[in-house]
PDB file of N, CA and C in Angstrom:
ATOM      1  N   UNK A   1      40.087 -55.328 -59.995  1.00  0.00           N
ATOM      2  CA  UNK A   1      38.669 -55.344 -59.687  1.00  0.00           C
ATOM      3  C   UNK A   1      37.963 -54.290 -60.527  1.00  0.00           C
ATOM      4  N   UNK A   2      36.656 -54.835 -61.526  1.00  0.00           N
ATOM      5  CA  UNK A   2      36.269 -53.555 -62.297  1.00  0.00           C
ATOM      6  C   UNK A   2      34.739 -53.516 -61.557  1.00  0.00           C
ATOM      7  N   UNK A   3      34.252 -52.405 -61.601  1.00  0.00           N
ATOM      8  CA  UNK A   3      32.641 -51.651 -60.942  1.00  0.00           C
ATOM      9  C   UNK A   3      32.435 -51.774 -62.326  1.00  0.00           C
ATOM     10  N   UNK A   4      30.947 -51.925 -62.118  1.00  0.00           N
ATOM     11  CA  UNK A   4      29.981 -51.115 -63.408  1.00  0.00           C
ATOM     12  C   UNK A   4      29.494 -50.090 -63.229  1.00  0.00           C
ATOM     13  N   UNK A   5      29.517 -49.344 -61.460  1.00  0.00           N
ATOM     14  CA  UNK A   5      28.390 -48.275 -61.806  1.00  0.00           C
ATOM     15  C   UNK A   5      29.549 -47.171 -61.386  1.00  0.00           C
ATOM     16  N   UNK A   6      30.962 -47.393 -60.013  1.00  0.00           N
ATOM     17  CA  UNK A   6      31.436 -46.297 -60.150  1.00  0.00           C
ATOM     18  C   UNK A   6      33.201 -47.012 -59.673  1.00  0.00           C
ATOM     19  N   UNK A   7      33.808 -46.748 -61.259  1.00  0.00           N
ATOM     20  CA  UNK A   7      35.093 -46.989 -61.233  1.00  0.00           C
ATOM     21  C   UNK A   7      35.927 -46.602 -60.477  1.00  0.00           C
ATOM     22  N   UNK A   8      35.678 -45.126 -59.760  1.00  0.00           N
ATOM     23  CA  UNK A   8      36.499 -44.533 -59.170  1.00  0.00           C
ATOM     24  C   UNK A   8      36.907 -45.080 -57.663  1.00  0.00           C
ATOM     25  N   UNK A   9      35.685 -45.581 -57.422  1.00  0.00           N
ATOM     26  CA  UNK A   9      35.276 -46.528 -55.728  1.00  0.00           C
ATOM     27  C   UNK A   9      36.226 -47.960 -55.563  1.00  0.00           C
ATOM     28  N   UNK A  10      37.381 -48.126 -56.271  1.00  0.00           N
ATOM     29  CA  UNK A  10      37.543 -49.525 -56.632  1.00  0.00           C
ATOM     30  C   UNK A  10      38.513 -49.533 -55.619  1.00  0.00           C
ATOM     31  N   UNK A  11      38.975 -48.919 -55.309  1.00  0.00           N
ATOM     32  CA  UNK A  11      40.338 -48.669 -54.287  1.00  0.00           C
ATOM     33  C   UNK A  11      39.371 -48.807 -53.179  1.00  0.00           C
ATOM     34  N   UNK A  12      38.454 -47.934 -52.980  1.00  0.00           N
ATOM     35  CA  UNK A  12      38.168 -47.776 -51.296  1.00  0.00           C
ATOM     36  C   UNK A  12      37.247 -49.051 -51.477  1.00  0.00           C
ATOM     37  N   UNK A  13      36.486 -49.677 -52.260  1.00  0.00           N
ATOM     38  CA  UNK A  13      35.870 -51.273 -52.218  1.00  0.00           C
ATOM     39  C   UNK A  13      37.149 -52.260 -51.886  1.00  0.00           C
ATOM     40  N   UNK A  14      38.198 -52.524 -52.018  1.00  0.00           N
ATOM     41  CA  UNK A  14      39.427 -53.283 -52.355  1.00  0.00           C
ATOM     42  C   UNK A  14      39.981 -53.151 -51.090  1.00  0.00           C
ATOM     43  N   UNK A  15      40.051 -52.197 -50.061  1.00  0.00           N
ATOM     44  CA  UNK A  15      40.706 -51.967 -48.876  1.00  0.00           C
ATOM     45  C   UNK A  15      40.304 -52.600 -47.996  1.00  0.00           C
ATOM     46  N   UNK A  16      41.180 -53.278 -46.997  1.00  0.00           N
ATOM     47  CA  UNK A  16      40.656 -53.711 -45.829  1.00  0.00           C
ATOM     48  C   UNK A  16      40.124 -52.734 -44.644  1.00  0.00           C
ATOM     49  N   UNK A  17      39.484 -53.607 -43.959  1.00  0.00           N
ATOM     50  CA  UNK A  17      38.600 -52.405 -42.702  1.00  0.00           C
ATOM     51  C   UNK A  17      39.046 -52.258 -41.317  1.00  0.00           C
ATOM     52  N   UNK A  18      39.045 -51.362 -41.068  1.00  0.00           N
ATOM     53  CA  UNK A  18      40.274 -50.831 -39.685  1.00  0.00           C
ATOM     54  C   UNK A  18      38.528 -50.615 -38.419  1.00  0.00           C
ATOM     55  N   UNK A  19      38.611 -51.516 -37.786  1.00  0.00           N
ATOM     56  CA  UNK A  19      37.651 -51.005 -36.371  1.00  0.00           C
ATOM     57  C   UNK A  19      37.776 -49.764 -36.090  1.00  0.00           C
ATOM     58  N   UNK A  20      36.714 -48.919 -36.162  1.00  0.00           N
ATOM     59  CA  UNK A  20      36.947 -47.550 -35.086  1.00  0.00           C
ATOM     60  C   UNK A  20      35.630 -47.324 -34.004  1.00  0.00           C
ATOM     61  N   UNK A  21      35.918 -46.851 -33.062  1.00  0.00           N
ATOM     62  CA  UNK A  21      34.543 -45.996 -32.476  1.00  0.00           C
ATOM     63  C   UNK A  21      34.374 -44.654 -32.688  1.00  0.00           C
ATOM     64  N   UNK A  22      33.062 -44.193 -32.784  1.00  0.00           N
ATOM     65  CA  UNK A  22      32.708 -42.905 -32.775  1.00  0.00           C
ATOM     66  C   UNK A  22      31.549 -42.508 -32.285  1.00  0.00           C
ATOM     67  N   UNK A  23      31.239 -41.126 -32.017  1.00  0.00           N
ATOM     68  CA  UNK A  23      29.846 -40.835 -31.576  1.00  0.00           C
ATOM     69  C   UNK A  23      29.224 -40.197 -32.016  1.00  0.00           C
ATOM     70  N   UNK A  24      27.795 -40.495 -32.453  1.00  0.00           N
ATOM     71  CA  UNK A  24      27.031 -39.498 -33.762  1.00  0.00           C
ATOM     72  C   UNK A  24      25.731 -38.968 -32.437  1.00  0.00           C
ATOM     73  N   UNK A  25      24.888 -37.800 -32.990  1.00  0.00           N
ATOM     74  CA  UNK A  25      23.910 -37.589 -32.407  1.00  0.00           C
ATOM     75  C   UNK A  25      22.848 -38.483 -32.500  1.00  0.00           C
ATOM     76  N   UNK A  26      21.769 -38.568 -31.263  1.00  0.00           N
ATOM     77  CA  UNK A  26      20.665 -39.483 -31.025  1.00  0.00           C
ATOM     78  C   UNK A  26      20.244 -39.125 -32.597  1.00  0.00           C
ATOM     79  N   UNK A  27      19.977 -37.821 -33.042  1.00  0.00           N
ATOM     80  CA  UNK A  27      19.065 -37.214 -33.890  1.00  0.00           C
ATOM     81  C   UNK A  27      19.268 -37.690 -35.296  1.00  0.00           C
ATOM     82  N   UNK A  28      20.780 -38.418 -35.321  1.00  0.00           N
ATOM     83  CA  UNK A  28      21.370 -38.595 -37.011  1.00  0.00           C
ATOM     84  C   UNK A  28      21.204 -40.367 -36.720  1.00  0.00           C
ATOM     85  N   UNK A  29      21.486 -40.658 -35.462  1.00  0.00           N
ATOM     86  CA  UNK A  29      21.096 -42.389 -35.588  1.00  0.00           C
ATOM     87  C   UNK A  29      19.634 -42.664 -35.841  1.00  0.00           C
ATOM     88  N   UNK A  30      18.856 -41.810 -35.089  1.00  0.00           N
ATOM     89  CA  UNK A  30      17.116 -42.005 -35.606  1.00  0.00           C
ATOM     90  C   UNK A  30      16.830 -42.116 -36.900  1.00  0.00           C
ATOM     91  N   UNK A  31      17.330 -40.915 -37.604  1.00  0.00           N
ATOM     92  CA  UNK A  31      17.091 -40.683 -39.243  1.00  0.00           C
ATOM     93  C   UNK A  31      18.082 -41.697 -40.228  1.00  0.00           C
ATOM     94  N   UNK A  32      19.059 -42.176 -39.908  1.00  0.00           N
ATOM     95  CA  UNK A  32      19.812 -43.602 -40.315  1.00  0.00           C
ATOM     96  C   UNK A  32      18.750 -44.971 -40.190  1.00  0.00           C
ATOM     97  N   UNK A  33      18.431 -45.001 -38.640  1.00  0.00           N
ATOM     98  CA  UNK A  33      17.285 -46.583 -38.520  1.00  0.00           C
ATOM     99  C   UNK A  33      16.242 -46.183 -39.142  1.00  0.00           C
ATOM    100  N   UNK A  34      15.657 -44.494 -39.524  1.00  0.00           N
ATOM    101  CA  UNK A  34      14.413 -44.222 -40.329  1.00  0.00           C
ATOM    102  C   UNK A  34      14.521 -44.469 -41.446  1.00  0.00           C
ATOM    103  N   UNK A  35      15.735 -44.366 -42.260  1.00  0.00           N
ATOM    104  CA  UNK A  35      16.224 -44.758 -43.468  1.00  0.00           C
ATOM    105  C   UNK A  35      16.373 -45.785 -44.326  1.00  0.00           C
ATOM    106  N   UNK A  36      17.025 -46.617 -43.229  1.00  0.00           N
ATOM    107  CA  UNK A  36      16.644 -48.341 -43.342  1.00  0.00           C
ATOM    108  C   UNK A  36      15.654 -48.751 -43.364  1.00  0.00           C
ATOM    109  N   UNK A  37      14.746 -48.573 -42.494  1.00  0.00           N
ATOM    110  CA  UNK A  37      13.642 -49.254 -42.513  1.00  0.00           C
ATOM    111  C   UNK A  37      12.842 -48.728 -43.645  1.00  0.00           C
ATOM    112  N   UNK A  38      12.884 -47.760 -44.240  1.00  0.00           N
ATOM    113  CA  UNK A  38      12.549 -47.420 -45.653  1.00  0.00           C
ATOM    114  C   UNK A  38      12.395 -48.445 -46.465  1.00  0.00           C
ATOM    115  N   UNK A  39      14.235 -47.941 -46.876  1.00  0.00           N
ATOM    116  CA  UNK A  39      14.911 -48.747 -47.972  1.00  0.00           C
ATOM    117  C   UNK A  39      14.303 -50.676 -48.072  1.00  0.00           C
ATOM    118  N   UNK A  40      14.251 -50.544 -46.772  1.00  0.00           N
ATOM    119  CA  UNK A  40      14.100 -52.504 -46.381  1.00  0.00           C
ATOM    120  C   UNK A  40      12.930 -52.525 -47.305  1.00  0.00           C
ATOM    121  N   UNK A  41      11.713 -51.680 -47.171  1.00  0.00           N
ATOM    122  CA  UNK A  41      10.792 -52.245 -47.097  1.00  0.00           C
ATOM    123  C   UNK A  41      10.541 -52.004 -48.729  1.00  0.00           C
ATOM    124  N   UNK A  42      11.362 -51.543 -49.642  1.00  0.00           N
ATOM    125  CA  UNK A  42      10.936 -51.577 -50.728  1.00  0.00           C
ATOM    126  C   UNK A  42      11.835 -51.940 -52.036  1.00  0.00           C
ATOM    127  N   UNK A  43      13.222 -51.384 -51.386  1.00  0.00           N
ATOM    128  CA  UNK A  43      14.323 -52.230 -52.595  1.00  0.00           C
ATOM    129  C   UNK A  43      15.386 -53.130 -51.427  1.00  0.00           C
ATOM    130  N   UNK A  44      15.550 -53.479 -50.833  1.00  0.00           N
ATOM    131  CA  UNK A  44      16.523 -53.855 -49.558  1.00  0.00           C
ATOM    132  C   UNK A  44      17.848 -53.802 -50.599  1.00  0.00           C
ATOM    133  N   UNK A  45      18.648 -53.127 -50.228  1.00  0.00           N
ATOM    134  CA  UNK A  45      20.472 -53.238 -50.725  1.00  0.00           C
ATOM    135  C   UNK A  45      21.186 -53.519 -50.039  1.00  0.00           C
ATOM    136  N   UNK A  46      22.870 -52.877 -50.929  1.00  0.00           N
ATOM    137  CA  UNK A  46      24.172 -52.814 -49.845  1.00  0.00           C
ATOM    138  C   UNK A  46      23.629 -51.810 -48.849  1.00  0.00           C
ATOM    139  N   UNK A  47      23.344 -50.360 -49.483  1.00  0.00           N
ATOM    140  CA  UNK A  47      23.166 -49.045 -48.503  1.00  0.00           C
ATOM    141  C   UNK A  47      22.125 -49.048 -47.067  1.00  0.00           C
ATOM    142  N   UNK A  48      21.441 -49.835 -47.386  1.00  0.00           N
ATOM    143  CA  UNK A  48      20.361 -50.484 -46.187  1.00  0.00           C
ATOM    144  C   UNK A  48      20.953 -51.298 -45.869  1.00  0.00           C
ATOM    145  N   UNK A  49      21.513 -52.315 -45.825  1.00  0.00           N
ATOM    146  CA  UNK A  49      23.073 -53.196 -45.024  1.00  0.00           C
ATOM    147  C   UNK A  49      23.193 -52.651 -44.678  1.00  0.00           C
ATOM    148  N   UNK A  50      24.405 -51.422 -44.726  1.00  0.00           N
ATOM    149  CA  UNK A  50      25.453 -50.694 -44.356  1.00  0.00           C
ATOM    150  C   UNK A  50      24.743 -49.995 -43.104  1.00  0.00           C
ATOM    151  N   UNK A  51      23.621 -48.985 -43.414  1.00  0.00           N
ATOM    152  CA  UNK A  51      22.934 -47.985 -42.653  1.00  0.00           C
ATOM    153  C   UNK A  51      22.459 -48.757 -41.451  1.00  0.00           C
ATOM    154  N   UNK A  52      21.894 -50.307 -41.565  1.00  0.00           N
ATOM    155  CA  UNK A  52      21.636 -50.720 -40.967  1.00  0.00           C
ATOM    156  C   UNK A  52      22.802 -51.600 -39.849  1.00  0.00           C
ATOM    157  N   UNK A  53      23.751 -52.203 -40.171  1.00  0.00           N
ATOM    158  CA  UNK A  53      24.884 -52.267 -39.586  1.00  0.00           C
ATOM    159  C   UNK A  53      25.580 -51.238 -38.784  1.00  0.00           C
ATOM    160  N   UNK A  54      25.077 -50.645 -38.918  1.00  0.00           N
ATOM    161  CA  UNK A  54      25.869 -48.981 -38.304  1.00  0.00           C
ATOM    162  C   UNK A  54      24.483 -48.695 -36.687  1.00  0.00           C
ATOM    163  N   UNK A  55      23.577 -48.790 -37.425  1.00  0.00           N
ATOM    164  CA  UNK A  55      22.827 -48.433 -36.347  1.00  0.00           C
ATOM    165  C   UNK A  55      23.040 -49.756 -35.319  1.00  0.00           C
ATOM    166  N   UNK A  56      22.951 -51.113 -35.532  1.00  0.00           N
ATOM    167  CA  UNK A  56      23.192 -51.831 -34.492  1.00  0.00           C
ATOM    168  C   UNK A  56      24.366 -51.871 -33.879  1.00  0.00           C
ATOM    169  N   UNK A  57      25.604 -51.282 -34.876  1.00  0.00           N
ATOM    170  CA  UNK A  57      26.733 -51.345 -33.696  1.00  0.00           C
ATOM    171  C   UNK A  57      26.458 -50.207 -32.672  1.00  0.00           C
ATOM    172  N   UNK A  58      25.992 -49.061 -33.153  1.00  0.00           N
ATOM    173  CA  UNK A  58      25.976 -47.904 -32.359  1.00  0.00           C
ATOM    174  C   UNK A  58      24.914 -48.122 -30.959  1.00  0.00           C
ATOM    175  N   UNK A  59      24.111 -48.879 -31.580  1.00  0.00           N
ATOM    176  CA  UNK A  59      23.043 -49.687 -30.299  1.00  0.00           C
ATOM    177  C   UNK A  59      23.705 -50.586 -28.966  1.00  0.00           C
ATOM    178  N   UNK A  60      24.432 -51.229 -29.743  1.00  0.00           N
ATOM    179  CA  UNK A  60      25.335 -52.137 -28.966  1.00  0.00           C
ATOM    180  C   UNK A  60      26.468 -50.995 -28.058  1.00  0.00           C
ATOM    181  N   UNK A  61      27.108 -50.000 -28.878  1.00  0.00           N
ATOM    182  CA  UNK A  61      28.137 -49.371 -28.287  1.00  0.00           C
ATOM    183  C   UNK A  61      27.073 -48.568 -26.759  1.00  0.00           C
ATOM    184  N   UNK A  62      25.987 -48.120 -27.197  1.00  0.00           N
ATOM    185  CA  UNK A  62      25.327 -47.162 -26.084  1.00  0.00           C
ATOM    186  C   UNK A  62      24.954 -48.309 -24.874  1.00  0.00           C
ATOM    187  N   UNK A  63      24.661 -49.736 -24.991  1.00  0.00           N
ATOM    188  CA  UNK A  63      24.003 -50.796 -24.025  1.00  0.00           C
ATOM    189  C   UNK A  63      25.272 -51.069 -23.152  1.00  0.00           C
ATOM    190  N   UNK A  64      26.373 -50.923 -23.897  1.00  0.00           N
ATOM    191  CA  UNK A  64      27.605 -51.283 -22.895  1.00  0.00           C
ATOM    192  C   UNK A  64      28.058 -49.841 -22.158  1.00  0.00           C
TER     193      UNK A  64
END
């Protein structure tokens, strides 16, 4: 598998994904969904995916 922007990432892109839970502060999930909704609104990417995937599992983990 070759990157164009960072070769070194090719291993941890290539790996499969192991489920975990964890618990972040209210204060770092706010500034993550503040982040996204940024990013959305002007280049939407992977990193706004990602940031944004993270905040809904963590949404989901606090409702249960």
């Amino acid at each position: 598998m070759k990157t164009k922007f960072c070769p070194e990432a090719a291993e941890l892109i290539g790996s499969p994904m192991r489920p975990v839970a964890f618990t972040l502060p209210v204060v770092l999930v706010a500034a993550i969904d503040k982040a996204a909704a940024i990013d959305d609104a002007s280049a939407p990417n992977r990193s706004s995916l990602v940031r944004r995937a993270l905040v809904q599992f963590l949404r989901r983990q606090e409702a249960a």
